[in-house]
PDB file of N, CA and C in Angstrom:
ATOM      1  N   UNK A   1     -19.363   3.863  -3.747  1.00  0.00           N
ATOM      2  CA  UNK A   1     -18.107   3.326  -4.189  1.00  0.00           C
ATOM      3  C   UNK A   1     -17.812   3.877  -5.579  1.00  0.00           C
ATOM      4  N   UNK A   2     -16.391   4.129  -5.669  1.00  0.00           N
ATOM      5  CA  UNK A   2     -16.012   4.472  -6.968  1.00  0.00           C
ATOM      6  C   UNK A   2     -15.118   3.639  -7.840  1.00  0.00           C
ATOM      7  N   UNK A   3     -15.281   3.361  -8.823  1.00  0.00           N
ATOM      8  CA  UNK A   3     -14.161   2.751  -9.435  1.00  0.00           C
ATOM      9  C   UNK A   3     -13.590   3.369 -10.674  1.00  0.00           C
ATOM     10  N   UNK A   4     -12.147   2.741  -9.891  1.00  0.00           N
ATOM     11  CA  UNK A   4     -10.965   4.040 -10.825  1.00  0.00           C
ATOM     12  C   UNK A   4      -9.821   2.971 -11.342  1.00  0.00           C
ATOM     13  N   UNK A   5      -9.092   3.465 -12.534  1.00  0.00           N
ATOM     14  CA  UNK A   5      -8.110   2.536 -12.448  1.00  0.00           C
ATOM     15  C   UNK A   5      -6.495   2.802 -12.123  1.00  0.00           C
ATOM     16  N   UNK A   6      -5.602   1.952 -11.854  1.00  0.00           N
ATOM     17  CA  UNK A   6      -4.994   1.789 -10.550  1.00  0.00           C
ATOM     18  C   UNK A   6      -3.519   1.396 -11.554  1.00  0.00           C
ATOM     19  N   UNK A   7      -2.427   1.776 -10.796  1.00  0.00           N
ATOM     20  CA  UNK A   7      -1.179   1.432 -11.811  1.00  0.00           C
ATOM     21  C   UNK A   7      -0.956   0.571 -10.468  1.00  0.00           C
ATOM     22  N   UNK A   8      -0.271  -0.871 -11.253  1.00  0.00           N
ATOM     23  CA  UNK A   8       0.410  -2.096 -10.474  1.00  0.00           C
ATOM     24  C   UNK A   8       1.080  -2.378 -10.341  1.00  0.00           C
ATOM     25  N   UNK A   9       2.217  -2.328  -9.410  1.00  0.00           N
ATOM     26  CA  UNK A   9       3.665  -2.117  -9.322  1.00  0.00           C
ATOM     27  C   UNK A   9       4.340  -3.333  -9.233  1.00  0.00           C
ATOM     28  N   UNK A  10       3.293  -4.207  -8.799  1.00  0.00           N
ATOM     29  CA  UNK A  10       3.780  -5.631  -7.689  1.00  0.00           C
ATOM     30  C   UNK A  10       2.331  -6.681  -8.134  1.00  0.00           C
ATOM     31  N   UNK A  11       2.347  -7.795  -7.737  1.00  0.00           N
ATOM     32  CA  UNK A  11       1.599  -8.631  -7.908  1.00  0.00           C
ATOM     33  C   UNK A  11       0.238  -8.124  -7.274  1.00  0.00           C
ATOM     34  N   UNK A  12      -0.966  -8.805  -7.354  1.00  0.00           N
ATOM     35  CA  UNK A  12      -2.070  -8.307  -6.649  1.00  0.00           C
ATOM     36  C   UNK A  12      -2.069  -8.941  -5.491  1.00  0.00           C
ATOM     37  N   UNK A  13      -0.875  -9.466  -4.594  1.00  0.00           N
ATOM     38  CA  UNK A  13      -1.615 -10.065  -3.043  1.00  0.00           C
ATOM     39  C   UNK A  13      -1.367  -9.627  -2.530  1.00  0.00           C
ATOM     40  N   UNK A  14      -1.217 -10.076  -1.153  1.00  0.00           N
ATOM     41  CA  UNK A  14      -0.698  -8.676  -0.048  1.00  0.00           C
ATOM     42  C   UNK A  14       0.080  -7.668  -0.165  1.00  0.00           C
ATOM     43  N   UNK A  15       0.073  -6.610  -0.250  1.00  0.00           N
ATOM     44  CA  UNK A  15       0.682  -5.229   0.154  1.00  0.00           C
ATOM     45  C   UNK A  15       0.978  -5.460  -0.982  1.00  0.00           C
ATOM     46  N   UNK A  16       0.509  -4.917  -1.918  1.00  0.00           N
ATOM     47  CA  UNK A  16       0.382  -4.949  -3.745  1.00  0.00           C
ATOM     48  C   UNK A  16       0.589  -3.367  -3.707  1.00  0.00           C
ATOM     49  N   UNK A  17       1.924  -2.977  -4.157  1.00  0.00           N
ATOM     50  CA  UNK A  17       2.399  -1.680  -4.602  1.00  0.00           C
ATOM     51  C   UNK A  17       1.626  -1.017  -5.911  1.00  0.00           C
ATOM     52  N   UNK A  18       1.160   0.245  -5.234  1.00  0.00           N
ATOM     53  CA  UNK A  18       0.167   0.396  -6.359  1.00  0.00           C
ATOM     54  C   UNK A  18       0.064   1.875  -6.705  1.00  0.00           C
ATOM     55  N   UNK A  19      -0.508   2.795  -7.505  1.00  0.00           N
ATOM     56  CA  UNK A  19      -0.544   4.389  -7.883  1.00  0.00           C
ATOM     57  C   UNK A  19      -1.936   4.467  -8.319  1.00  0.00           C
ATOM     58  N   UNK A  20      -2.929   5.161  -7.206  1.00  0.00           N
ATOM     59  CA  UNK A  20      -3.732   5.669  -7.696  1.00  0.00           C
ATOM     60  C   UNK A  20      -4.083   6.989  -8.198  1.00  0.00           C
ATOM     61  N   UNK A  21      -5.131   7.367  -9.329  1.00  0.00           N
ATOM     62  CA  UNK A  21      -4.826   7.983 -10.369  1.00  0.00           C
ATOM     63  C   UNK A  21      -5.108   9.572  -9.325  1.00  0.00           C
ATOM     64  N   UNK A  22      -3.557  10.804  -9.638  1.00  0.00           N
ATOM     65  CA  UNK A  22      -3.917  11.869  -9.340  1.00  0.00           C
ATOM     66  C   UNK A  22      -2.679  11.612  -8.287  1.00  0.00           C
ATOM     67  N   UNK A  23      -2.161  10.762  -7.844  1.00  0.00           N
ATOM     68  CA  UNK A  23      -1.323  10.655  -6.685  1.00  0.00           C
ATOM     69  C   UNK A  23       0.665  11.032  -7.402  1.00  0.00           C
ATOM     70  N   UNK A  24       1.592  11.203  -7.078  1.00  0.00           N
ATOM     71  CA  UNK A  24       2.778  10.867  -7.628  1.00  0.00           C
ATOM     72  C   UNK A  24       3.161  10.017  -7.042  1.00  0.00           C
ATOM     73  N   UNK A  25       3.132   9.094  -6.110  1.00  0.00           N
ATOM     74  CA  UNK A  25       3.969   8.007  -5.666  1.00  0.00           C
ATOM     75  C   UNK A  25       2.835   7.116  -5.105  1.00  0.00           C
ATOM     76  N   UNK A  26       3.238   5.805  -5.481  1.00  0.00           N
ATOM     77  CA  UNK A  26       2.695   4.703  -5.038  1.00  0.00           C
ATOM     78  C   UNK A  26       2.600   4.383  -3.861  1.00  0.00           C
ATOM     79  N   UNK A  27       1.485   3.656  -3.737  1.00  0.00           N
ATOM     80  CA  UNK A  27       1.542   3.522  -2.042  1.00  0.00           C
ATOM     81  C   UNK A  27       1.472   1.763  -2.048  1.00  0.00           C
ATOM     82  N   UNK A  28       1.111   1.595  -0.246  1.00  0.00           N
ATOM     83  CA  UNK A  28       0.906  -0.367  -0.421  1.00  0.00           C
ATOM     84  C   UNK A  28      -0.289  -0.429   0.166  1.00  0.00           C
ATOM     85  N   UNK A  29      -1.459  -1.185  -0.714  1.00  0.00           N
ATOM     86  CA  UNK A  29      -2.110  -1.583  -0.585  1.00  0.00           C
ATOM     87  C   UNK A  29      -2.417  -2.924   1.042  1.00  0.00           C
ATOM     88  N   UNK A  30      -2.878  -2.340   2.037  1.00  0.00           N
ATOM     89  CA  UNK A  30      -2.931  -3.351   2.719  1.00  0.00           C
ATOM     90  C   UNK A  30      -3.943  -3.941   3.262  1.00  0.00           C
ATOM     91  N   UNK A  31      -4.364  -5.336   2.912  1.00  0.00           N
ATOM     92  CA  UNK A  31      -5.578  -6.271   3.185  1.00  0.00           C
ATOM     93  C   UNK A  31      -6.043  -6.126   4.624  1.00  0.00           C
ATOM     94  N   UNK A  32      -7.001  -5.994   4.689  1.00  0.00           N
ATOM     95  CA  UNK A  32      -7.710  -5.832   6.065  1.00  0.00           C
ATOM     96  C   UNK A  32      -7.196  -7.023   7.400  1.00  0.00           C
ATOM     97  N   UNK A  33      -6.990  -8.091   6.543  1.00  0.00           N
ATOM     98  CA  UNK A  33      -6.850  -9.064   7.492  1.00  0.00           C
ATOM     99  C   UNK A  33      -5.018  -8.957   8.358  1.00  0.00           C
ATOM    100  N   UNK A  34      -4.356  -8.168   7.366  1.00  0.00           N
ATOM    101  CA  UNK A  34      -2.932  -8.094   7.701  1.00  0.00           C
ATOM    102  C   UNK A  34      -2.855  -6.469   8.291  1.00  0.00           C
ATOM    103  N   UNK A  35      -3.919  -6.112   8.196  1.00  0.00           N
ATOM    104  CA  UNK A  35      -3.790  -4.635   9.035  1.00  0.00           C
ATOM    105  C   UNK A  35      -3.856  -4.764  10.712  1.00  0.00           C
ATOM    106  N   UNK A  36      -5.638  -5.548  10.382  1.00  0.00           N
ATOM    107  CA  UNK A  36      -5.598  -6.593  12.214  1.00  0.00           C
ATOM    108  C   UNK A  36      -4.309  -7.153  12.540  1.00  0.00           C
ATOM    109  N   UNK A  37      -3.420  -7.874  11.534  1.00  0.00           N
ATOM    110  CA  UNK A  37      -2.796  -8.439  12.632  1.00  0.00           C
ATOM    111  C   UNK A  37      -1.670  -7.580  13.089  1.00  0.00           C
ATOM    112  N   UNK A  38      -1.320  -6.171  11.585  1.00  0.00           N
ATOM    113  CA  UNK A  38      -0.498  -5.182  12.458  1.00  0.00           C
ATOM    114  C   UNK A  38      -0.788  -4.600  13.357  1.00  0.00           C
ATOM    115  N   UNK A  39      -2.087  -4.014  13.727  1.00  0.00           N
ATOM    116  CA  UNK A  39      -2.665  -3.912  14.813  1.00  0.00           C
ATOM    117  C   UNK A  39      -2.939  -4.549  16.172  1.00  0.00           C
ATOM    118  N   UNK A  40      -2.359  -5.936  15.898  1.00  0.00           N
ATOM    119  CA  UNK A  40      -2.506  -6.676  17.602  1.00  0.00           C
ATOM    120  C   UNK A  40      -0.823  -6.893  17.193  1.00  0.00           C
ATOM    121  N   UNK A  41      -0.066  -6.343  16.383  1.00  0.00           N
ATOM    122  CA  UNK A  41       1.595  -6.336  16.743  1.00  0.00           C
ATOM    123  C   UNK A  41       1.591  -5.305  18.082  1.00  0.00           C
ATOM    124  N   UNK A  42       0.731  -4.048  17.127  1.00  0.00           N
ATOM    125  CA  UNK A  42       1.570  -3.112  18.259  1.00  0.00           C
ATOM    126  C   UNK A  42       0.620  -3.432  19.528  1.00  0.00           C
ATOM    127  N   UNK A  43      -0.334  -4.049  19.488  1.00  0.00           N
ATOM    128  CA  UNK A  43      -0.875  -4.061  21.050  1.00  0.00           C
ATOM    129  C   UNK A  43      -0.063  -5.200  21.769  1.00  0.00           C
ATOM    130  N   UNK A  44       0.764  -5.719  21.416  1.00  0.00           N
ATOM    131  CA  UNK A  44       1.532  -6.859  21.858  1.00  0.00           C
ATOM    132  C   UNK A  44       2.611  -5.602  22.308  1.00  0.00           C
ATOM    133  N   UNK A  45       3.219  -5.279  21.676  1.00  0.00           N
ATOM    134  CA  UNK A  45       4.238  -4.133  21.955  1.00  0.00           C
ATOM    135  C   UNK A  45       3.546  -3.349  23.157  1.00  0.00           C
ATOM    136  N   UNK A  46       2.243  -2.546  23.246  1.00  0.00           N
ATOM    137  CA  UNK A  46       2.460  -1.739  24.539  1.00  0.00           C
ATOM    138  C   UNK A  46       1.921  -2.327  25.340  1.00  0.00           C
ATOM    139  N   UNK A  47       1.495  -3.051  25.497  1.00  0.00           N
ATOM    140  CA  UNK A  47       1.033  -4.176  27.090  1.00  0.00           C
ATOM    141  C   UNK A  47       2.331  -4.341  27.566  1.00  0.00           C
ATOM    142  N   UNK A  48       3.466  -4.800  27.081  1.00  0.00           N
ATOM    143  CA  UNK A  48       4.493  -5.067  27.870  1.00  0.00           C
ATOM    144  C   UNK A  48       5.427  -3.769  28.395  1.00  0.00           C
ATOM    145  N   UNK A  49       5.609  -2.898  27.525  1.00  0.00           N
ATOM    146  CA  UNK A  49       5.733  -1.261  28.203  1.00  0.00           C
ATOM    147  C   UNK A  49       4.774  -0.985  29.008  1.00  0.00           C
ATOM    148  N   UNK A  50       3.265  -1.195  28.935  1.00  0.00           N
ATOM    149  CA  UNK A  50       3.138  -0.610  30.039  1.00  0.00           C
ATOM    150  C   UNK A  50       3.367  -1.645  31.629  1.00  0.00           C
ATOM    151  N   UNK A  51       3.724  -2.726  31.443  1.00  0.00           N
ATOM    152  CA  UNK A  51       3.760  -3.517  32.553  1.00  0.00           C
ATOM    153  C   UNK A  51       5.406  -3.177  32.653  1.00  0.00           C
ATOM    154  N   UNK A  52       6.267  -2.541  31.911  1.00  0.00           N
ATOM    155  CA  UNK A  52       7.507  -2.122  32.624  1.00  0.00           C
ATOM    156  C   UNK A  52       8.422  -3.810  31.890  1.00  0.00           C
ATOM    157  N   UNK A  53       7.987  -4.387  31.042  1.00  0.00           N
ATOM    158  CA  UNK A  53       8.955  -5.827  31.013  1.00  0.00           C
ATOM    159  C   UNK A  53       9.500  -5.436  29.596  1.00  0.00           C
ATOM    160  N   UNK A  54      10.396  -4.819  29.651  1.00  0.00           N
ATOM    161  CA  UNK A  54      11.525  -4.217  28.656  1.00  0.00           C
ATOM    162  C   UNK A  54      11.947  -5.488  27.592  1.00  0.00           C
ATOM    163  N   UNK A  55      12.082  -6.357  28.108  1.00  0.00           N
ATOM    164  CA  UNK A  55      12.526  -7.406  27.417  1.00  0.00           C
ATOM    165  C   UNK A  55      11.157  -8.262  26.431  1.00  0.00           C
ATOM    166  N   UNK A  56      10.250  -8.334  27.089  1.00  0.00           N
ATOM    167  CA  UNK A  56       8.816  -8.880  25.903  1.00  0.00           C
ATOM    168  C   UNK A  56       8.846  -6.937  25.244  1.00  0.00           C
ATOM    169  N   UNK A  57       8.710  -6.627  25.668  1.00  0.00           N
ATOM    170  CA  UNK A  57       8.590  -5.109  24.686  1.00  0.00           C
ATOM    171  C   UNK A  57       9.675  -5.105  23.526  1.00  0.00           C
ATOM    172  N   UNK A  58      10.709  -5.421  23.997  1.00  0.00           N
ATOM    173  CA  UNK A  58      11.952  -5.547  23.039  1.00  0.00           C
ATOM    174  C   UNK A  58      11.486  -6.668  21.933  1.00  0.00           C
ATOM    175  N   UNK A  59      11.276  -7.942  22.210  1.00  0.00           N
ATOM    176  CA  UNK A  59      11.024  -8.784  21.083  1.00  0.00           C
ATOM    177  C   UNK A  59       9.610  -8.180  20.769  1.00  0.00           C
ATOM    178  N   UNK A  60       8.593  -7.962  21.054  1.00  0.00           N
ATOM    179  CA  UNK A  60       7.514  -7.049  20.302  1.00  0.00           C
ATOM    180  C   UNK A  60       8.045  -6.617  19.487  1.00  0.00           C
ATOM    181  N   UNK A  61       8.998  -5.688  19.831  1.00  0.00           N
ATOM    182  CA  UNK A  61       9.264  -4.367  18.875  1.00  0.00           C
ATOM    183  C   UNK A  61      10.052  -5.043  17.736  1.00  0.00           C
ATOM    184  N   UNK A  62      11.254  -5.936  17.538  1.00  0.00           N
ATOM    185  CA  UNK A  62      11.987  -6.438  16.725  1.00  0.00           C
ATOM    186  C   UNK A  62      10.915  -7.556  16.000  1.00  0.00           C
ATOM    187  N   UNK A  63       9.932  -7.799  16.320  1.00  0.00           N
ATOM    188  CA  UNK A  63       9.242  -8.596  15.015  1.00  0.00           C
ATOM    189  C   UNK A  63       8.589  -7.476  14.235  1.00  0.00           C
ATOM    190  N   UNK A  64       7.826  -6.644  15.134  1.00  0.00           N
ATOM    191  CA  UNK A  64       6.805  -5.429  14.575  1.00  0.00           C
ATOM    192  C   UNK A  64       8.322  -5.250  12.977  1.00  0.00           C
ATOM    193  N   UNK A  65       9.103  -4.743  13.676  1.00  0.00           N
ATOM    194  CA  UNK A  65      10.062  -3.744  13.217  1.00  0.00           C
ATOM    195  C   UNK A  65      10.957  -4.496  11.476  1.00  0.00           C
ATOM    196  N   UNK A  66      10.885  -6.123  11.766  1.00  0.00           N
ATOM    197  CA  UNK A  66      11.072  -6.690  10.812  1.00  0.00           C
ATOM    198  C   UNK A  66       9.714  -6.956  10.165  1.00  0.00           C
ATOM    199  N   UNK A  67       8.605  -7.307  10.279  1.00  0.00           N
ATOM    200  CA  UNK A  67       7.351  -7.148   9.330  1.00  0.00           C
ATOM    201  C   UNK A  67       7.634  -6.128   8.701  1.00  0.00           C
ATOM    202  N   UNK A  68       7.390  -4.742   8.982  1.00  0.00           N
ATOM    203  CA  UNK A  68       7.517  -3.614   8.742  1.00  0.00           C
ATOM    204  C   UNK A  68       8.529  -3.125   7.240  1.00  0.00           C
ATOM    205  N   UNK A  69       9.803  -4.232   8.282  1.00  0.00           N
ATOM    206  CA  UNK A  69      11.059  -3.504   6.815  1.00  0.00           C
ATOM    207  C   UNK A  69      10.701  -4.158   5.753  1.00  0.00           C
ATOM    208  N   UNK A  70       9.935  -5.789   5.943  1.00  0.00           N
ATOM    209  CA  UNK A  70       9.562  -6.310   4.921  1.00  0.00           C
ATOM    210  C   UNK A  70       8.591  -6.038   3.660  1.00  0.00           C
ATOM    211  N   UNK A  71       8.043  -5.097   3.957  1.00  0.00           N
ATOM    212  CA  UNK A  71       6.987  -4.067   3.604  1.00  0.00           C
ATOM    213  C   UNK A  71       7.680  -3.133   2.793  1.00  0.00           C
ATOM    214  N   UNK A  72       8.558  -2.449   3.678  1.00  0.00           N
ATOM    215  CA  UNK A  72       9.365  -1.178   3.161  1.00  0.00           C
ATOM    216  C   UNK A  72      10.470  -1.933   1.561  1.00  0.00           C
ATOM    217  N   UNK A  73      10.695  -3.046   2.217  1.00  0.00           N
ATOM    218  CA  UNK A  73      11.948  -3.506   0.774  1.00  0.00           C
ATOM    219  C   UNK A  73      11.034  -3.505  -0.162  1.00  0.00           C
ATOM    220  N   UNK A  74       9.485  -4.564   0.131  1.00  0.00           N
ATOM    221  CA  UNK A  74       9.245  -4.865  -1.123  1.00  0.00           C
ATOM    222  C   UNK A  74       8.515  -3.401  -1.729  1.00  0.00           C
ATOM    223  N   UNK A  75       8.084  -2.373  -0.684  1.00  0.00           N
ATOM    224  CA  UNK A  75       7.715  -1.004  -1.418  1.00  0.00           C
ATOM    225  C   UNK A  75       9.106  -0.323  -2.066  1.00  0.00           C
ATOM    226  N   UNK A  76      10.029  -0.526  -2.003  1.00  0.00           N
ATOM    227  CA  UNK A  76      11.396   0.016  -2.409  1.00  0.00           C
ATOM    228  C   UNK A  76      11.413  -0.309  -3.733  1.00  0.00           C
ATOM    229  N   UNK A  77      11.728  -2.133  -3.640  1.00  0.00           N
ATOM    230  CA  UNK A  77      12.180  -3.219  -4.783  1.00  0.00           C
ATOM    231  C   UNK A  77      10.936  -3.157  -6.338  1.00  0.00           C
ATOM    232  N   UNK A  78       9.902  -2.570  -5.502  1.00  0.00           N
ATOM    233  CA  UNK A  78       8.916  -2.564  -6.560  1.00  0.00           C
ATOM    234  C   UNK A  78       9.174  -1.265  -7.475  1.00  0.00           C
ATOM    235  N   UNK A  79       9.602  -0.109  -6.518  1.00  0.00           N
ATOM    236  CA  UNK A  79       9.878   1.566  -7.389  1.00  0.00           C
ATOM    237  C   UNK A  79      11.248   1.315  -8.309  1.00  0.00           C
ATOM    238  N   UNK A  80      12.105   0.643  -7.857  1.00  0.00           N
ATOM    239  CA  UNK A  80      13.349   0.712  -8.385  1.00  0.00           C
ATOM    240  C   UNK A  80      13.521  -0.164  -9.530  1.00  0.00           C
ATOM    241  N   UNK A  81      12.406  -1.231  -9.379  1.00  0.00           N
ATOM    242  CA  UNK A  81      12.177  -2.148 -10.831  1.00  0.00           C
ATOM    243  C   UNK A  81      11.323  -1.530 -11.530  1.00  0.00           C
ATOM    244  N   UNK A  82      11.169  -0.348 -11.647  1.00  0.00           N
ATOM    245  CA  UNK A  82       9.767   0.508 -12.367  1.00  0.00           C
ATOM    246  C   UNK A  82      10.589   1.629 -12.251  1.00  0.00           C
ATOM    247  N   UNK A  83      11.717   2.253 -11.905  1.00  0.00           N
ATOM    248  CA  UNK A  83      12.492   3.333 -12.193  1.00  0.00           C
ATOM    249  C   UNK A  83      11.559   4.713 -11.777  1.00  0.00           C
ATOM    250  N   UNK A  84      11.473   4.356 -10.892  1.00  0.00           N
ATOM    251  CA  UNK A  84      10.678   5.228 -10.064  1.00  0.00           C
ATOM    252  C   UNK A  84      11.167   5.856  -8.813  1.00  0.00           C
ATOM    253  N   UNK A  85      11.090   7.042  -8.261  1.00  0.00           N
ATOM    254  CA  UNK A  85      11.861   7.881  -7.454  1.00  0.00           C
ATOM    255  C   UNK A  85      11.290   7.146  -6.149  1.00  0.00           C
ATOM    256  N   UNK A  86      11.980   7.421  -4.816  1.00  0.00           N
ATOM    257  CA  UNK A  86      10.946   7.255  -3.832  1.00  0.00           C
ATOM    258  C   UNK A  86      10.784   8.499  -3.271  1.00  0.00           C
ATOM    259  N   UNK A  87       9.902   8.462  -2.499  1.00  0.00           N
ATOM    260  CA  UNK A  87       9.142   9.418  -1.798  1.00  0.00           C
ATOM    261  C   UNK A  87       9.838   9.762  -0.547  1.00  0.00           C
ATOM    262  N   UNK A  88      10.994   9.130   0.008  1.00  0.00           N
ATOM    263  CA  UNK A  88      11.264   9.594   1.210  1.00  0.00           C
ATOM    264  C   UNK A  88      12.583   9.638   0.876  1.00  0.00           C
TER     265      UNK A  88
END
């Protein structure tokens, strides 16, 4: 293990916007426990594609898809209160 120090964009709890040293843009930090549960999002999402039921696939996809943006604003809201470019 190495320890380095870390620029803090956002608070330290979940998905804590952060710049580690050598990088140009911040990334989001994400807790193991909220990775699992993005990870049984999308397995919720393709069980129902593959069973063909368009409609549980559809609400899969529209929660996945709002977690997600929620992520993306607060990675946005954090660069733009720190006058910081984004990356995409």
């Amino acid at each position: 293990m190495e320890r380095v120090e870390a620029e803090l964009f956002t608070d330290a709890g979940n998905d804590a916007v952060v710049r580690l040293p050598g990088r140009r843009f911040p990334g989001v930090l994400v807790q193991g426990d909220t990775l699992r549960i993005l990870s049984a999002d999308v397995a919720e999402l393709v069980e129902p594609c593959a069973a063909g039921d368009l409609e549980e696939a559809r609400q899969a996809a529209s929660l996945l898809q709002e977690e997600l943006g929620a992520k993306l604003q607060r990675y946005t809201d954090a660069l733009d209160a720190h006058g910081e470019r984004h990356p995409f």
